[in-house]
N, C-alpha and C. Protein backbone atom coordinates (compact mmCIF):
# COMPACT_ATOMS: atom_id res chain seq x y z
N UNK A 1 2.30 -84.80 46.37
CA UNK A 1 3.65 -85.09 45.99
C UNK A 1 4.52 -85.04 47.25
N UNK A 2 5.41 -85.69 47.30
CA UNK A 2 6.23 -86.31 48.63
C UNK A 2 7.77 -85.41 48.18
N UNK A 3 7.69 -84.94 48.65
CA UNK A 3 9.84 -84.29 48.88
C UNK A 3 10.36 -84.01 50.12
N UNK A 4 9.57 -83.95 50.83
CA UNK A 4 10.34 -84.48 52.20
C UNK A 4 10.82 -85.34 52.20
N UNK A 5 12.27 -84.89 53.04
CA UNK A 5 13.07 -86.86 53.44
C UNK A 5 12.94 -87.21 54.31
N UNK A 6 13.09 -88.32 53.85
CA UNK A 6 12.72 -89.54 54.47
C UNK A 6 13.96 -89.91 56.05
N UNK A 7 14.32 -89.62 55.73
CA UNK A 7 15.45 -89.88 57.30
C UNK A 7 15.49 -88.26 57.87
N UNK A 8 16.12 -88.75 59.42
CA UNK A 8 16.51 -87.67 60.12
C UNK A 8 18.31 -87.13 59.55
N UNK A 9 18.50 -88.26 58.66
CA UNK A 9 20.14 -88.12 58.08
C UNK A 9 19.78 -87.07 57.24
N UNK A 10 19.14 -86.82 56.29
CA UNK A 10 19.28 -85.96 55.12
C UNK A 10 17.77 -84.64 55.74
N UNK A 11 19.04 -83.89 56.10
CA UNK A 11 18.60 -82.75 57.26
C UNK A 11 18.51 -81.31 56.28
N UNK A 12 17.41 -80.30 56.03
CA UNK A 12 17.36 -79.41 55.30
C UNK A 12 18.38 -78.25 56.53
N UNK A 13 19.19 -77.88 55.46
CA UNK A 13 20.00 -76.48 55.63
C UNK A 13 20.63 -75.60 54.92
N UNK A 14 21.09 -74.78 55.14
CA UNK A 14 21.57 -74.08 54.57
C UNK A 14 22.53 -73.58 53.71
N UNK A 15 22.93 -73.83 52.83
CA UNK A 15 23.99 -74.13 51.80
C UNK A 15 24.37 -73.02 51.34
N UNK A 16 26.19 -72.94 50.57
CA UNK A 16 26.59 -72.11 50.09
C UNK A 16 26.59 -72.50 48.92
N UNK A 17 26.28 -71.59 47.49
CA UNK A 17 26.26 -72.32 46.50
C UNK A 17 26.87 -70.76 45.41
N UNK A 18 27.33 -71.39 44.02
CA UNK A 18 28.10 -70.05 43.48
C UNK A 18 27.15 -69.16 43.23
N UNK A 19 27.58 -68.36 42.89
CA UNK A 19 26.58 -67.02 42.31
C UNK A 19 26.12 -67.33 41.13
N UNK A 20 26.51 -67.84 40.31
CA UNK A 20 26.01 -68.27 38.66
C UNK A 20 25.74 -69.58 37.79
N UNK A 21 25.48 -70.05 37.27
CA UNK A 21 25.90 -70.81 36.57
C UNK A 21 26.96 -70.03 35.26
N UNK A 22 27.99 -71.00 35.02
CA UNK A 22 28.82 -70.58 34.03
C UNK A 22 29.14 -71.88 32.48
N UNK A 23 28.48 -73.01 32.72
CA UNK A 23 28.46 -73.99 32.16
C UNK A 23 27.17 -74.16 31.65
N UNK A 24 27.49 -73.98 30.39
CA UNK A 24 26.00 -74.06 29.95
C UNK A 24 24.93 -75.37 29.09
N UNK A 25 27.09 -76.00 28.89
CA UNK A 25 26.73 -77.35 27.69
C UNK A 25 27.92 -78.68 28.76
N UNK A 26 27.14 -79.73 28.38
CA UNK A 26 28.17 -80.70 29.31
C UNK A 26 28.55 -82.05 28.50
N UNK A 27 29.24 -82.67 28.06
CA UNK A 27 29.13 -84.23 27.90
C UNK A 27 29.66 -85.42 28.30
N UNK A 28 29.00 -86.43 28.72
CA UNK A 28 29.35 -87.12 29.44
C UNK A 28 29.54 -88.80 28.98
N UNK A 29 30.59 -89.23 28.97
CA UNK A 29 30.63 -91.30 28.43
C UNK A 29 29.61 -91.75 28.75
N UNK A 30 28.96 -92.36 27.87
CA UNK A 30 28.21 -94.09 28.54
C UNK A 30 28.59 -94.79 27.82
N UNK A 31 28.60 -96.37 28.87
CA UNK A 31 28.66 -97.28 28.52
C UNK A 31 28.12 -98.21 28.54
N UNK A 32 26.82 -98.93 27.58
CA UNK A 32 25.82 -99.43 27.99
C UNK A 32 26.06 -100.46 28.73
N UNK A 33 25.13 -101.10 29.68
CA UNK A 33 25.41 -102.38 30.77
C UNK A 33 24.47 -103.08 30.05
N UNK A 34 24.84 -104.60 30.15
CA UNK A 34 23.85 -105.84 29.81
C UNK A 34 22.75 -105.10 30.13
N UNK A 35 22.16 -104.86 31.55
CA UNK A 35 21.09 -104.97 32.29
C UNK A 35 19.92 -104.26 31.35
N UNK A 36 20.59 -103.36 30.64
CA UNK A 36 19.87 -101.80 30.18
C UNK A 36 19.58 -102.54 28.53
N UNK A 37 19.80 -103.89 27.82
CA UNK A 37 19.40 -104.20 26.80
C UNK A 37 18.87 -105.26 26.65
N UNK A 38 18.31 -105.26 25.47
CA UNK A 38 17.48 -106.87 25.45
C UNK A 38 18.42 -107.83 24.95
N UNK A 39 17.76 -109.10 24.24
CA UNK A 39 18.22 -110.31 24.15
C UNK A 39 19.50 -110.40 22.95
N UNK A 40 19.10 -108.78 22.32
CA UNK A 40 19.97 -109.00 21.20
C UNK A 40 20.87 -107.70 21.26
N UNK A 41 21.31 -107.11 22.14
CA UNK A 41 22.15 -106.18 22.87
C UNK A 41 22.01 -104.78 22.46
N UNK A 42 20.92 -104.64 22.35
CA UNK A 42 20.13 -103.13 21.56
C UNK A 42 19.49 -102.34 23.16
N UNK A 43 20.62 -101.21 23.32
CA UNK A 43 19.53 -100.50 24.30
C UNK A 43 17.61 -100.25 24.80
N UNK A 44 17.59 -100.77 25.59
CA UNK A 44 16.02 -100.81 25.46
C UNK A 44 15.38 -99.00 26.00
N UNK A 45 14.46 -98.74 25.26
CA UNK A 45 13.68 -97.18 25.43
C UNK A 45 14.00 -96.72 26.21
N UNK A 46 13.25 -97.56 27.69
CA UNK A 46 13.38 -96.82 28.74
C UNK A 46 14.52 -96.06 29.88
N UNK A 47 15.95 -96.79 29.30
CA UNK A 47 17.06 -96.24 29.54
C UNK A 47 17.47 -95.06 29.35
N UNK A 48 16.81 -93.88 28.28
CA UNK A 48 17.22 -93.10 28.00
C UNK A 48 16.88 -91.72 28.76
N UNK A 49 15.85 -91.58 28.97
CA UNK A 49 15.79 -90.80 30.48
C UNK A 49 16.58 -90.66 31.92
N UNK A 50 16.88 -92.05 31.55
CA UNK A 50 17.61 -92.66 33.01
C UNK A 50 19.19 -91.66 32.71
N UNK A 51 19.77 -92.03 31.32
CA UNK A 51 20.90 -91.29 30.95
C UNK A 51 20.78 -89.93 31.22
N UNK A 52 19.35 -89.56 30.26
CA UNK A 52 19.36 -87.60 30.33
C UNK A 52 19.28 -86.88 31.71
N UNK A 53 19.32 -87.70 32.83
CA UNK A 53 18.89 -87.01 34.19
C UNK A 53 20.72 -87.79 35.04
N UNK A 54 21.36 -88.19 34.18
CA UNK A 54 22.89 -88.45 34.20
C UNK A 54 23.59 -86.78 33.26
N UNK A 55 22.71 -86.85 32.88
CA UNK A 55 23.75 -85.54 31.86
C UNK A 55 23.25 -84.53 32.54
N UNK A 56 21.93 -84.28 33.13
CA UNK A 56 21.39 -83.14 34.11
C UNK A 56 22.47 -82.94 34.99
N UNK A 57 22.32 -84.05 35.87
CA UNK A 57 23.48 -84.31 37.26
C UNK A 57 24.96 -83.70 36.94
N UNK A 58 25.02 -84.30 35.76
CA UNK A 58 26.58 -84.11 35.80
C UNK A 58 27.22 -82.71 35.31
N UNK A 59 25.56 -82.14 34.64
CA UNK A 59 25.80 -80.19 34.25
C UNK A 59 25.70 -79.89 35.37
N UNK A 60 25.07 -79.98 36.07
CA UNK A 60 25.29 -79.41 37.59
C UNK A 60 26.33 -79.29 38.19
N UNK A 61 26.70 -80.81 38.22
CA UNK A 61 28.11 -80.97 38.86
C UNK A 61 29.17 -80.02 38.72
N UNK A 62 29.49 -79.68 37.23
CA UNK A 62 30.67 -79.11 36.82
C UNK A 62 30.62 -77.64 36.84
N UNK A 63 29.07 -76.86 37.02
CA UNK A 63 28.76 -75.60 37.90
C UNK A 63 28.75 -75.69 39.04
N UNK A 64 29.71 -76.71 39.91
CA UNK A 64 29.50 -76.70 41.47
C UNK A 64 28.44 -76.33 42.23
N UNK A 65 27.57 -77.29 41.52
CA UNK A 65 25.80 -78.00 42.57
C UNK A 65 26.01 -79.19 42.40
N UNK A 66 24.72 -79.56 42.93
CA UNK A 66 25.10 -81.03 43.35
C UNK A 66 23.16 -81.42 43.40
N UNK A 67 22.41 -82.21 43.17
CA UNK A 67 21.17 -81.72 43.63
C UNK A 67 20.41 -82.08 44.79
N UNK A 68 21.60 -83.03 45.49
CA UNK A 68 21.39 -83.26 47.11
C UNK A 68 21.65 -82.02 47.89
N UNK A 69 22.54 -81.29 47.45
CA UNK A 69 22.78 -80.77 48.44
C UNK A 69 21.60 -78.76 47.80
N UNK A 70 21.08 -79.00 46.71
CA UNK A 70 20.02 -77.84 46.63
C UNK A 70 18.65 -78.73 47.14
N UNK A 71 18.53 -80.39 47.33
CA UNK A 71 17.49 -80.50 48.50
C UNK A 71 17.28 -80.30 49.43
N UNK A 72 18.59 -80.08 50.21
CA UNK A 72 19.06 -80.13 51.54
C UNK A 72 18.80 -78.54 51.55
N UNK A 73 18.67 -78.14 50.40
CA UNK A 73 18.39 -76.48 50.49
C UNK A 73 16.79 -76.01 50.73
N UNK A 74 16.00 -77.08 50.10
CA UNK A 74 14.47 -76.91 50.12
C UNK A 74 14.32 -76.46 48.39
N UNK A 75 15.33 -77.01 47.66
CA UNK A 75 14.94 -76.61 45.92
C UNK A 75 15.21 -77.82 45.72
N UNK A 76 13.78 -77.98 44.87
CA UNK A 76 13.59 -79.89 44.42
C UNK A 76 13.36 -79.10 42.68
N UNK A 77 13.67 -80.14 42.16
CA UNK A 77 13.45 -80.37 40.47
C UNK A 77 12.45 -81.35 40.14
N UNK A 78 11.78 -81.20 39.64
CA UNK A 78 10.80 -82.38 38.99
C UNK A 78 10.31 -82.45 37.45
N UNK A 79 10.42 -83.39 36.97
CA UNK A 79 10.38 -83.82 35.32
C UNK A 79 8.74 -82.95 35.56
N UNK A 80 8.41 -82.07 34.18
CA UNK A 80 7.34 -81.41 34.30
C UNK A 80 6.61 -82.45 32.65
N UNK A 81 7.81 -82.35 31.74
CA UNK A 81 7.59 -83.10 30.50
C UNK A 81 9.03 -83.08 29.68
N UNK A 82 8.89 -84.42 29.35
CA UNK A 82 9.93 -85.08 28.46
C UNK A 82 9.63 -85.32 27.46
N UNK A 83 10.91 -85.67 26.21
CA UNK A 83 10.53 -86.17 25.21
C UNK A 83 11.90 -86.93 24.55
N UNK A 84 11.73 -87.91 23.80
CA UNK A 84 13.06 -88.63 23.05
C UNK A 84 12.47 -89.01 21.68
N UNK A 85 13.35 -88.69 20.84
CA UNK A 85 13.65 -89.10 19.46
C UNK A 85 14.67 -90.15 19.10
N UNK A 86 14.26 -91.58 18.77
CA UNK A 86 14.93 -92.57 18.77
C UNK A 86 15.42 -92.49 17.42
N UNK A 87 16.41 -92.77 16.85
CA UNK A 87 16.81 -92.36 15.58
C UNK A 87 17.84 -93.48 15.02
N UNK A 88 18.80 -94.46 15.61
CA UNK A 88 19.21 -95.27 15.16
C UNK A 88 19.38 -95.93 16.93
N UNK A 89 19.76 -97.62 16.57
CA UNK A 89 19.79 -97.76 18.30
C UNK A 89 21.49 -97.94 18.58
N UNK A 90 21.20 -97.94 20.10
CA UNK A 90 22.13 -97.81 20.62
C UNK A 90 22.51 -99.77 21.22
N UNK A 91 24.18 -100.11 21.28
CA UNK A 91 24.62 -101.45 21.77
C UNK A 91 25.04 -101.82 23.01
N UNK A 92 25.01 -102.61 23.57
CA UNK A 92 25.57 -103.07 24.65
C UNK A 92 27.34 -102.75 24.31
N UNK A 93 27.70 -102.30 25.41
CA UNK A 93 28.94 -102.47 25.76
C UNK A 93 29.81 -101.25 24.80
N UNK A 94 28.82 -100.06 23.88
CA UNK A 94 29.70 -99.81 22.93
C UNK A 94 29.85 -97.68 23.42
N UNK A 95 30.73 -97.58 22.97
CA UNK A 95 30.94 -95.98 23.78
C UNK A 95 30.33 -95.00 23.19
N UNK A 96 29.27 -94.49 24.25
CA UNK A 96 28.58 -92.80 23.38
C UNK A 96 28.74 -91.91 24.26
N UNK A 97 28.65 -91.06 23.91
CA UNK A 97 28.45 -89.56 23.87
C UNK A 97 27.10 -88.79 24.17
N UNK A 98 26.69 -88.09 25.84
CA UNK A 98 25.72 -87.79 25.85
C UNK A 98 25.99 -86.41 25.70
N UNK A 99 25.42 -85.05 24.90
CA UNK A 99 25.62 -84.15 25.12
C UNK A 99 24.29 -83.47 25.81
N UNK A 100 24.36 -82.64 26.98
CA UNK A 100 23.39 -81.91 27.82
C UNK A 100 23.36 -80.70 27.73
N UNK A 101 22.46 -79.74 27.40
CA UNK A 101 22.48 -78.53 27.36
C UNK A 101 21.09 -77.62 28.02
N UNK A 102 21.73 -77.28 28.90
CA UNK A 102 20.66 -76.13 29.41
C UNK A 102 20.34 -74.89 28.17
N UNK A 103 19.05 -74.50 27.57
CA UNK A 103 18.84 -74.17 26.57
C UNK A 103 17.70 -72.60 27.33
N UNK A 104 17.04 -72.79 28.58
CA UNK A 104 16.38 -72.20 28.81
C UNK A 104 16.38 -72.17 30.13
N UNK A 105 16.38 -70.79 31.02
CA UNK A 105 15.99 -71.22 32.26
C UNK A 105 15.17 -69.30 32.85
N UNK A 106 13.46 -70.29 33.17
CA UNK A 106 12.43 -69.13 33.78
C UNK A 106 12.59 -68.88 35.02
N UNK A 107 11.60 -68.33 35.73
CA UNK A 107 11.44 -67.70 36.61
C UNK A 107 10.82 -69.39 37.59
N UNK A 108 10.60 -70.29 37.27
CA UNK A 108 10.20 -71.48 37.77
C UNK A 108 10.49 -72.68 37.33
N UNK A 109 11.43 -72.74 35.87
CA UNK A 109 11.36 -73.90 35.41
C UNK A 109 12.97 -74.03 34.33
N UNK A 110 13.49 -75.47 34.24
CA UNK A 110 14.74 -74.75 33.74
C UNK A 110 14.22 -76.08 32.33
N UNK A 111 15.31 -75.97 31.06
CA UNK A 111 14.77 -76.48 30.02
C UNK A 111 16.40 -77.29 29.89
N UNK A 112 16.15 -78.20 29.15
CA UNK A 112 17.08 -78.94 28.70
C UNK A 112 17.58 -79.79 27.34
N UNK A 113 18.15 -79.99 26.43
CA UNK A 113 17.77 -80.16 25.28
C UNK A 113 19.54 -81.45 25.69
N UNK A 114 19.28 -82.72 24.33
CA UNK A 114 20.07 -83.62 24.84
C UNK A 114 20.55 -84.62 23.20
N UNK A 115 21.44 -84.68 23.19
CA UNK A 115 21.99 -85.41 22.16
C UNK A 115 22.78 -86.38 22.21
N UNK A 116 22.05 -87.93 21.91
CA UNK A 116 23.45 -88.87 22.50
C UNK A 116 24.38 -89.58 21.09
N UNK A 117 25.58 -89.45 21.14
CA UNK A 117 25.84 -89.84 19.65
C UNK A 117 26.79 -91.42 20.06
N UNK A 118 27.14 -91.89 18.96
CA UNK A 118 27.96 -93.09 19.01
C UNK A 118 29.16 -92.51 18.98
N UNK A 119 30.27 -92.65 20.01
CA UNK A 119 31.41 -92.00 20.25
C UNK A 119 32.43 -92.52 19.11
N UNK A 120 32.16 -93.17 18.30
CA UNK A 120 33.95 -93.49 17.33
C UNK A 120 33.24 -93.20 15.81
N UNK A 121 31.80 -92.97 15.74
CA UNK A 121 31.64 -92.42 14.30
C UNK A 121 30.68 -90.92 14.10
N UNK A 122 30.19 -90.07 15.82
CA UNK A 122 29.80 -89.25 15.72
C UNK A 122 28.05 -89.22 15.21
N UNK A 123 27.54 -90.37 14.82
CA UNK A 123 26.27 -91.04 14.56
C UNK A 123 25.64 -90.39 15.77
N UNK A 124 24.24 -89.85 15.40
CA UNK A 124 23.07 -89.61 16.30
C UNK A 124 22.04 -90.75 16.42
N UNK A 125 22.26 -90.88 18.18
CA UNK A 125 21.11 -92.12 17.70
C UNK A 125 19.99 -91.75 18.84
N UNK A 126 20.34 -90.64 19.34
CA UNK A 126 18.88 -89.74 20.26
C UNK A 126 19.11 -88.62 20.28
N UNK A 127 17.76 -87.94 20.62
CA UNK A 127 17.85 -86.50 20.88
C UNK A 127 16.29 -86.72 21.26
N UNK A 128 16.55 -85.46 22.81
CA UNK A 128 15.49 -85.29 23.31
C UNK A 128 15.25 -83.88 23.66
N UNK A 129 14.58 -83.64 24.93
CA UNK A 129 14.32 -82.42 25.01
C UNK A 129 13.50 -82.85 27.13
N UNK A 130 13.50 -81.81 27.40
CA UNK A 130 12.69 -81.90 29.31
C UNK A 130 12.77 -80.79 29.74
N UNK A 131 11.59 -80.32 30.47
CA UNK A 131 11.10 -79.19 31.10
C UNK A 131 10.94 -79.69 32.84
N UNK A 132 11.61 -79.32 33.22
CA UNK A 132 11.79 -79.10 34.68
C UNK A 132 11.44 -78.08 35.94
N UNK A 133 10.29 -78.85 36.78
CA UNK A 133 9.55 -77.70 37.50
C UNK A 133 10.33 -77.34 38.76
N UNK A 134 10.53 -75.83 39.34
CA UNK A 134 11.54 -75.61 40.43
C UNK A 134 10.15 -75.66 41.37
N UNK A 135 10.41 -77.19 42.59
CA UNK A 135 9.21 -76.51 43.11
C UNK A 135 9.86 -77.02 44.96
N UNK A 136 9.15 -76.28 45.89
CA UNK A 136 9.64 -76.72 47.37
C UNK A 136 9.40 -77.95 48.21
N UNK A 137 9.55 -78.06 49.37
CA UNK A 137 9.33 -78.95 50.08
C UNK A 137 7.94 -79.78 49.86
N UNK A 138 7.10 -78.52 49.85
CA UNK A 138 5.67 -79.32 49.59
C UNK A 138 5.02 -79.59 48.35
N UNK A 139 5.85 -79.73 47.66
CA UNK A 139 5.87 -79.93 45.68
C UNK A 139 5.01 -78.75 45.22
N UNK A 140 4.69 -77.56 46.00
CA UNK A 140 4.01 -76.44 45.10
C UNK A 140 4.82 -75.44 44.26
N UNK A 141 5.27 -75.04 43.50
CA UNK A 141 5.94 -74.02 42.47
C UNK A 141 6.81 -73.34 43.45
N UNK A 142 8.41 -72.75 42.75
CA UNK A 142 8.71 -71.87 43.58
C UNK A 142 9.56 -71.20 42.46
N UNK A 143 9.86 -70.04 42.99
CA UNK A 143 10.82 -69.27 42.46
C UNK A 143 12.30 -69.91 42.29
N UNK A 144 12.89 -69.76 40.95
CA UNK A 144 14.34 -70.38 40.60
C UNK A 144 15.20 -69.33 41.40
N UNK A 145 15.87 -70.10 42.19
CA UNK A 145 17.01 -69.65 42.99
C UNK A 145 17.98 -69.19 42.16
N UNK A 146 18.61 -67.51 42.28
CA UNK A 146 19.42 -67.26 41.75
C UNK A 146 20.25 -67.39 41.02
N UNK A 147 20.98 -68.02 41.71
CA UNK A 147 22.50 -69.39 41.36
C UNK A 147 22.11 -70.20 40.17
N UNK A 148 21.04 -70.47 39.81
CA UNK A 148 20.85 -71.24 38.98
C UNK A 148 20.75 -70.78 37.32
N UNK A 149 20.54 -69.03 37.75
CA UNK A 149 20.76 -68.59 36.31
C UNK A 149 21.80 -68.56 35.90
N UNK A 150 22.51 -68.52 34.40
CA UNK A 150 23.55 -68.28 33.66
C UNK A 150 24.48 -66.92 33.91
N UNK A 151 25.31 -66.86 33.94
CA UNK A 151 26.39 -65.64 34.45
C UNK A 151 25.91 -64.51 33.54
N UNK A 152 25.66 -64.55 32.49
CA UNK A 152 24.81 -63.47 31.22
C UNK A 152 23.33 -63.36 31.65
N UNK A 153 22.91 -63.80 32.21
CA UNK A 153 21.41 -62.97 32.40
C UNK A 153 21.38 -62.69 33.71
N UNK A 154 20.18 -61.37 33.41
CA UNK A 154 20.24 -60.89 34.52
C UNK A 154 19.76 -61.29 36.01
């Protein structure tokens, strides 16, 4: 497995990052693009991962991380196992609702659970779930960096 970067630009160092996580649930707009549906403007499958690692990013975000800059730390994330429940589909061009929730986080691995609804009638039309491995530079296992636990545990 490859996690070294690739340029001399994206340089491993040393980062300041908070003491906790304090955000535990996040949600974020989409808006589907042509590109992401087929002929008859129905989200196609494989988009939906693409979203849940948008709702990852953006729980991060709003606990002030970022996950360039915990690479730049030598802490990589990697999909360990996923899963989606397709339940009604989703349209081109029409507004949902992803909700992201960190549900679990070990000594190596953090958990994530995900709900995307149709934003003007509250309709579920996914729910998934992903297990995420904390592992280093040389993709072998590592210990979850502090910061990354919840302000309530210890």
């Amino acid at each position: 497995m490859r996690v070294k970067p690739r340029s001399s630009e994206y340089q491993m160092k040393p980062m300041e990052f908070p003491p906790c996580t304090k955000i535990q649930q996040h949600t974020i707009e989409i808006i589907p693009r042509y590109v992401e549906t087929d002929q008859a403007g129905v989200v196609h499958h494989t988009v939906y991962p693409a979203w849940f690692e948008m709702g990852r990013t953006e729980l991060l975000r709003v606990n002030g991380l970022a996950y360039s800059d915990l690479e730049k730390a030598g802490v990589f994330f990697v999909v360990a196992e996923l899963t989606c429940k397709y339940r009604r589909p989703a349209f081109y061009d029409e507004k949902l609702e992803l909700t992201t929730t960190c549900t679990n986080i070990t000594s190596a691995r953090v958990e994530h659970t995900y709900v995307l609804k149709r934003k003007s009638t509250g309709v579920i039309l996914a729910e998934g779930t992903s297990i995420l491995a904390c592992v280093d530079t040389d993709g072998k296992v590592r210990r979850m960096p502090h910061f990354m636990y919840p302000e309530d545990m210890p």
